[in-house]
PDB file of N, CA and C in Angstrom:
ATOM      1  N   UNK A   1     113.894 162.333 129.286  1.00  0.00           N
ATOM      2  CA  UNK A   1     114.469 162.727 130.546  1.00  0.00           C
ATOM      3  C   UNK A   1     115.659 161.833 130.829  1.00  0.00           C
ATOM      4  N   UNK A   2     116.773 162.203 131.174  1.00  0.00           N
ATOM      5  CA  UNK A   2     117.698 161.453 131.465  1.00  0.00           C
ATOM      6  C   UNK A   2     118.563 161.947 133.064  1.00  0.00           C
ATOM      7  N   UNK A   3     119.447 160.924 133.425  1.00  0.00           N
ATOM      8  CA  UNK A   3     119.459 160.840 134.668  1.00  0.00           C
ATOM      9  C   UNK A   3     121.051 160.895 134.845  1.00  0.00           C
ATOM     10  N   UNK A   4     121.756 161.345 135.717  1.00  0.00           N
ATOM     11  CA  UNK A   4     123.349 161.447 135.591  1.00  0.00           C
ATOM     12  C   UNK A   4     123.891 160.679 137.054  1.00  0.00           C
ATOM     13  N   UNK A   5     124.810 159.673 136.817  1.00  0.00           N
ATOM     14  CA  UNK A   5     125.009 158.817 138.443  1.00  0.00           C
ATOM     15  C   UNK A   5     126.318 159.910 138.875  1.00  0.00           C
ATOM     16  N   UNK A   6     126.216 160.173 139.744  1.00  0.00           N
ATOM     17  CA  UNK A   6     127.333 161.469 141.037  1.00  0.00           C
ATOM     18  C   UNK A   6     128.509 159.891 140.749  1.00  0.00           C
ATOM     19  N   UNK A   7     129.736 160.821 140.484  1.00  0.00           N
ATOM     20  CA  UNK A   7     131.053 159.700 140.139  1.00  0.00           C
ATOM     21  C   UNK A   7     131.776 159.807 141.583  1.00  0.00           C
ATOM     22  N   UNK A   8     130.659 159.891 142.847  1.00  0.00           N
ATOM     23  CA  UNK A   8     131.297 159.635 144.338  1.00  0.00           C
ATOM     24  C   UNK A   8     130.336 158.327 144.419  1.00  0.00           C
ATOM     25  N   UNK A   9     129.576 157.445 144.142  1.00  0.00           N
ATOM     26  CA  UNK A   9     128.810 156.693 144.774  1.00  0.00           C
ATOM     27  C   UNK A   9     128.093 155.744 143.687  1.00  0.00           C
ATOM     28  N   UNK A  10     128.051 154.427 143.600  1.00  0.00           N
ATOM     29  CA  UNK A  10     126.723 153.818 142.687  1.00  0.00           C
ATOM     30  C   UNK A  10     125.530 153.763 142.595  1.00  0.00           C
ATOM     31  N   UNK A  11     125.409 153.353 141.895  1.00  0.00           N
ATOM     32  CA  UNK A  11     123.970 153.462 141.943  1.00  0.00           C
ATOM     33  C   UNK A  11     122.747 152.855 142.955  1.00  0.00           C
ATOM     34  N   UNK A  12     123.729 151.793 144.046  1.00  0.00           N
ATOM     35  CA  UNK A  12     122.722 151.712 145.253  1.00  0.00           C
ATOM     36  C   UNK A  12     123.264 152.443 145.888  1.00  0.00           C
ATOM     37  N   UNK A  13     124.083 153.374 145.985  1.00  0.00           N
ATOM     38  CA  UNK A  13     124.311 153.890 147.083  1.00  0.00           C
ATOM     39  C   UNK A  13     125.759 153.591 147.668  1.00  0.00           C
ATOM     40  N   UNK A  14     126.913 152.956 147.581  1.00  0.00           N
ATOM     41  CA  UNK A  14     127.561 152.413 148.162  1.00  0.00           C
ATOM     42  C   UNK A  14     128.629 152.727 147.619  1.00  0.00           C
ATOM     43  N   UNK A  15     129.801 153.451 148.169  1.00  0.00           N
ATOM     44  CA  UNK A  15     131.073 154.192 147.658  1.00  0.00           C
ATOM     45  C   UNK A  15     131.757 152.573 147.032  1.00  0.00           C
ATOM     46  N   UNK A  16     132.603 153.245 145.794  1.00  0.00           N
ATOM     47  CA  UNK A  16     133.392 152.400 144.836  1.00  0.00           C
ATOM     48  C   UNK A  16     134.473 151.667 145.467  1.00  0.00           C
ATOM     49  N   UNK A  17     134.876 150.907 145.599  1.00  0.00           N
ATOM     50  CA  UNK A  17     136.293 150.435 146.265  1.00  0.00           C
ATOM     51  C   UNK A  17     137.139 150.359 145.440  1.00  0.00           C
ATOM     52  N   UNK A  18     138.216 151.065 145.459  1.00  0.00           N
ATOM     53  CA  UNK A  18     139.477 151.192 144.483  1.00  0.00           C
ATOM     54  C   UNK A  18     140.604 150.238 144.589  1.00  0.00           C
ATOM     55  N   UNK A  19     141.382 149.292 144.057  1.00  0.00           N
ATOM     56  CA  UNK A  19     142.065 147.740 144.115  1.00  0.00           C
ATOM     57  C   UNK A  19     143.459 148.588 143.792  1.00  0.00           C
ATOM     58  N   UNK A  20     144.268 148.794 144.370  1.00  0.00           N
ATOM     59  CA  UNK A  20     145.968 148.977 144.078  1.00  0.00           C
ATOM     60  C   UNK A  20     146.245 148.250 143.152  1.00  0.00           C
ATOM     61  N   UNK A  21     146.790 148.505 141.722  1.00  0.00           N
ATOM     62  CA  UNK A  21     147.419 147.859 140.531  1.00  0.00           C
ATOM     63  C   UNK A  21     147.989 146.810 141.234  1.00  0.00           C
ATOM     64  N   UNK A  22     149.268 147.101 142.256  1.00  0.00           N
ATOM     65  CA  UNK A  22     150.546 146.118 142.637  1.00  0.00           C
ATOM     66  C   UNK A  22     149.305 144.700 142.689  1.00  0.00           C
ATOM     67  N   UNK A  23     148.226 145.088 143.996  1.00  0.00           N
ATOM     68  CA  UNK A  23     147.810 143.377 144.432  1.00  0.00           C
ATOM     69  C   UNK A  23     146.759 142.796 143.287  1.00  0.00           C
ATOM     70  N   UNK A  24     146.008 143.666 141.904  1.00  0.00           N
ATOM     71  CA  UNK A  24     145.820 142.539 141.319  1.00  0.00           C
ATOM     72  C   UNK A  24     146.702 142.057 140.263  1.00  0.00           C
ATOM     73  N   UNK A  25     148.105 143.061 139.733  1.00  0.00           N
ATOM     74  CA  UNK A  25     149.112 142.092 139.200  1.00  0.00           C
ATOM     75  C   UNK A  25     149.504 140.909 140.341  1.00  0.00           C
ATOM     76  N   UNK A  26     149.503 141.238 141.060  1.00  0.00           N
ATOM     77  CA  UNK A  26     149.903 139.966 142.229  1.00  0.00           C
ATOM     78  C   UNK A  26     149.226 138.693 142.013  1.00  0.00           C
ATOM     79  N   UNK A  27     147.939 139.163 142.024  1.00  0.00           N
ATOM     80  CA  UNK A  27     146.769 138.298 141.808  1.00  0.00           C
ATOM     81  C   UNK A  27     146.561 137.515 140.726  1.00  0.00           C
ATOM     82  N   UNK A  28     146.736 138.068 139.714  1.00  0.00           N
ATOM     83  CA  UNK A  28     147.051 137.386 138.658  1.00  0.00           C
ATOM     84  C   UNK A  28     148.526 136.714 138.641  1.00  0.00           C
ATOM     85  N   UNK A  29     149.627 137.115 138.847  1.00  0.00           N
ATOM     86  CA  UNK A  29     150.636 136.412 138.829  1.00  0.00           C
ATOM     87  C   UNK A  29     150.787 135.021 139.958  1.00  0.00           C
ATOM     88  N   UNK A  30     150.158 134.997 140.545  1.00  0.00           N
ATOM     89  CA  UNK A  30     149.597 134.009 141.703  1.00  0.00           C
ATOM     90  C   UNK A  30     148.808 132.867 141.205  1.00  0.00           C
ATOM     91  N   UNK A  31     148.109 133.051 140.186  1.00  0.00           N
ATOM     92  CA  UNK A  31     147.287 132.253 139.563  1.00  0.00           C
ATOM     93  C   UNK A  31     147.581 131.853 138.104  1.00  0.00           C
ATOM     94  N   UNK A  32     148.480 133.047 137.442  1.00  0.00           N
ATOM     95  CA  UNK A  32     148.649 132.817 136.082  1.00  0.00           C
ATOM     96  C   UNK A  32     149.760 131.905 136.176  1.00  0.00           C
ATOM     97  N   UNK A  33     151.408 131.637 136.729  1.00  0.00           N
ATOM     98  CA  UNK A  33     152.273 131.331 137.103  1.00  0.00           C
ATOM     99  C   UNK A  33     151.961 129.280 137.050  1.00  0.00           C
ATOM    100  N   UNK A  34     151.080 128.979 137.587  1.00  0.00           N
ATOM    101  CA  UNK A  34     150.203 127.686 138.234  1.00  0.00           C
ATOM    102  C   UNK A  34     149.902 127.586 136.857  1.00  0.00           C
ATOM    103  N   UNK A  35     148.750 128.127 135.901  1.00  0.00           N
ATOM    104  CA  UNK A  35     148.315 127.744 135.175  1.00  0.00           C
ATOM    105  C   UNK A  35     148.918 127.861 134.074  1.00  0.00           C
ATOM    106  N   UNK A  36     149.703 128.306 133.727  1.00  0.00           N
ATOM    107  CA  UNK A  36     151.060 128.287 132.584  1.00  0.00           C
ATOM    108  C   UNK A  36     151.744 126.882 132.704  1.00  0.00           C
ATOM    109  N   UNK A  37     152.547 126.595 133.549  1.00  0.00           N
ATOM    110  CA  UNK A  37     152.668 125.812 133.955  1.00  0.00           C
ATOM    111  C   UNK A  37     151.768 124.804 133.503  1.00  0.00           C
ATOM    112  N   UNK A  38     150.419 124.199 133.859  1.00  0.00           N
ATOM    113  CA  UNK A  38     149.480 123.482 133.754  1.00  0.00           C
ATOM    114  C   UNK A  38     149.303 123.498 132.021  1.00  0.00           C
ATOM    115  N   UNK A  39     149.261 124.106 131.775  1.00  0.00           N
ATOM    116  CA  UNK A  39     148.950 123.768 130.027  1.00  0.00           C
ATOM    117  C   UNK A  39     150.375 123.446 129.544  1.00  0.00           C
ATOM    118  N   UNK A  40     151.495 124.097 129.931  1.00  0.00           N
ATOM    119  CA  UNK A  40     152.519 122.989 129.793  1.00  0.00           C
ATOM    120  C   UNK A  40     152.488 121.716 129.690  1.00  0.00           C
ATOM    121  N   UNK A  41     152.186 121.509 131.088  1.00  0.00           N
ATOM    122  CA  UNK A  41     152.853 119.810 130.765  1.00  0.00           C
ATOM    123  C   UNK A  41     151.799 119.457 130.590  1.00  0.00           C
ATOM    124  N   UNK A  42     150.319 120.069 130.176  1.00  0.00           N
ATOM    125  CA  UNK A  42     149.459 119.596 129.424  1.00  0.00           C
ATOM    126  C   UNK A  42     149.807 118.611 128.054  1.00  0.00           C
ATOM    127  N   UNK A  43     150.511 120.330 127.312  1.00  0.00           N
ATOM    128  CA  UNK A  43     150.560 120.108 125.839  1.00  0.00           C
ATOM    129  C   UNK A  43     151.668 119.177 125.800  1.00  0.00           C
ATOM    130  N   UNK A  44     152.487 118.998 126.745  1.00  0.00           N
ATOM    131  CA  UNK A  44     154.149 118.445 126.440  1.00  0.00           C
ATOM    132  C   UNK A  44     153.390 116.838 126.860  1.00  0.00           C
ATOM    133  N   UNK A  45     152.764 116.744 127.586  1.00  0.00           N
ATOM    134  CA  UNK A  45     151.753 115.136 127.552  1.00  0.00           C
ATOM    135  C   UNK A  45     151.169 115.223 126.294  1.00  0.00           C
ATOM    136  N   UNK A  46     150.651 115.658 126.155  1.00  0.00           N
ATOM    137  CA  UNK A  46     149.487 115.477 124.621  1.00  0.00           C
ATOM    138  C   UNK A  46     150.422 115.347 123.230  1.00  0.00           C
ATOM    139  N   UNK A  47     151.754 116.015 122.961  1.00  0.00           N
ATOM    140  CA  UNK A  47     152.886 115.941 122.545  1.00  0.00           C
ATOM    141  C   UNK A  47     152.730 114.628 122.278  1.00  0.00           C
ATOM    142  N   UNK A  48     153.117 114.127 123.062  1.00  0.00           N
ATOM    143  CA  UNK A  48     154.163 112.579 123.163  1.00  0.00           C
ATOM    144  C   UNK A  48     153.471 111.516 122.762  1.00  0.00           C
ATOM    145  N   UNK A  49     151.877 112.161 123.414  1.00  0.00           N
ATOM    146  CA  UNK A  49     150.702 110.875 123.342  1.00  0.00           C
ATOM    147  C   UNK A  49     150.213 110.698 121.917  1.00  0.00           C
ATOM    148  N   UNK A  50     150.363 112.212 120.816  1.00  0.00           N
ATOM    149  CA  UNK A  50     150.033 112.039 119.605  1.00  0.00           C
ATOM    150  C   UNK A  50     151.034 111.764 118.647  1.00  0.00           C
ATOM    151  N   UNK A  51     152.570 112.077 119.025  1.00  0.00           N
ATOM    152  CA  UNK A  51     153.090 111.851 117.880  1.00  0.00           C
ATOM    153  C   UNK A  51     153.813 110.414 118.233  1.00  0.00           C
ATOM    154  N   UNK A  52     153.676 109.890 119.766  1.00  0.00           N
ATOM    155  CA  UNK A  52     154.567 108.688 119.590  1.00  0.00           C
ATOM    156  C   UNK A  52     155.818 108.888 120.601  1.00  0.00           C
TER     157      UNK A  52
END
């Protein structure tokens, strides 16, 4: 016996919330931007510290 979930609602019951592309590229660019950065002058420290 198998069972089919209605593609209006989950499975407790509670309609899907749909996220606009624009705000989680935002979202990510908000956070990725910082952490790019951060492994930068990670590696450009770790650079200097290993070769001298």
């Amino acid at each position: 016996m198998s069972t089919s979930l209605s593609q209006e609602s989950s499975p407790d019951g509670q309609q899907p919330v749909h996220t606009p592309a624009g705000l989680i590229a935002f979202a990510w660019t908000l956070v990725g931007v910082p952490l790019a950065y951060g492994l930068y002058q990670t590696v450009k420290t770790a650079l200097t510290l290993f070769t001298g």
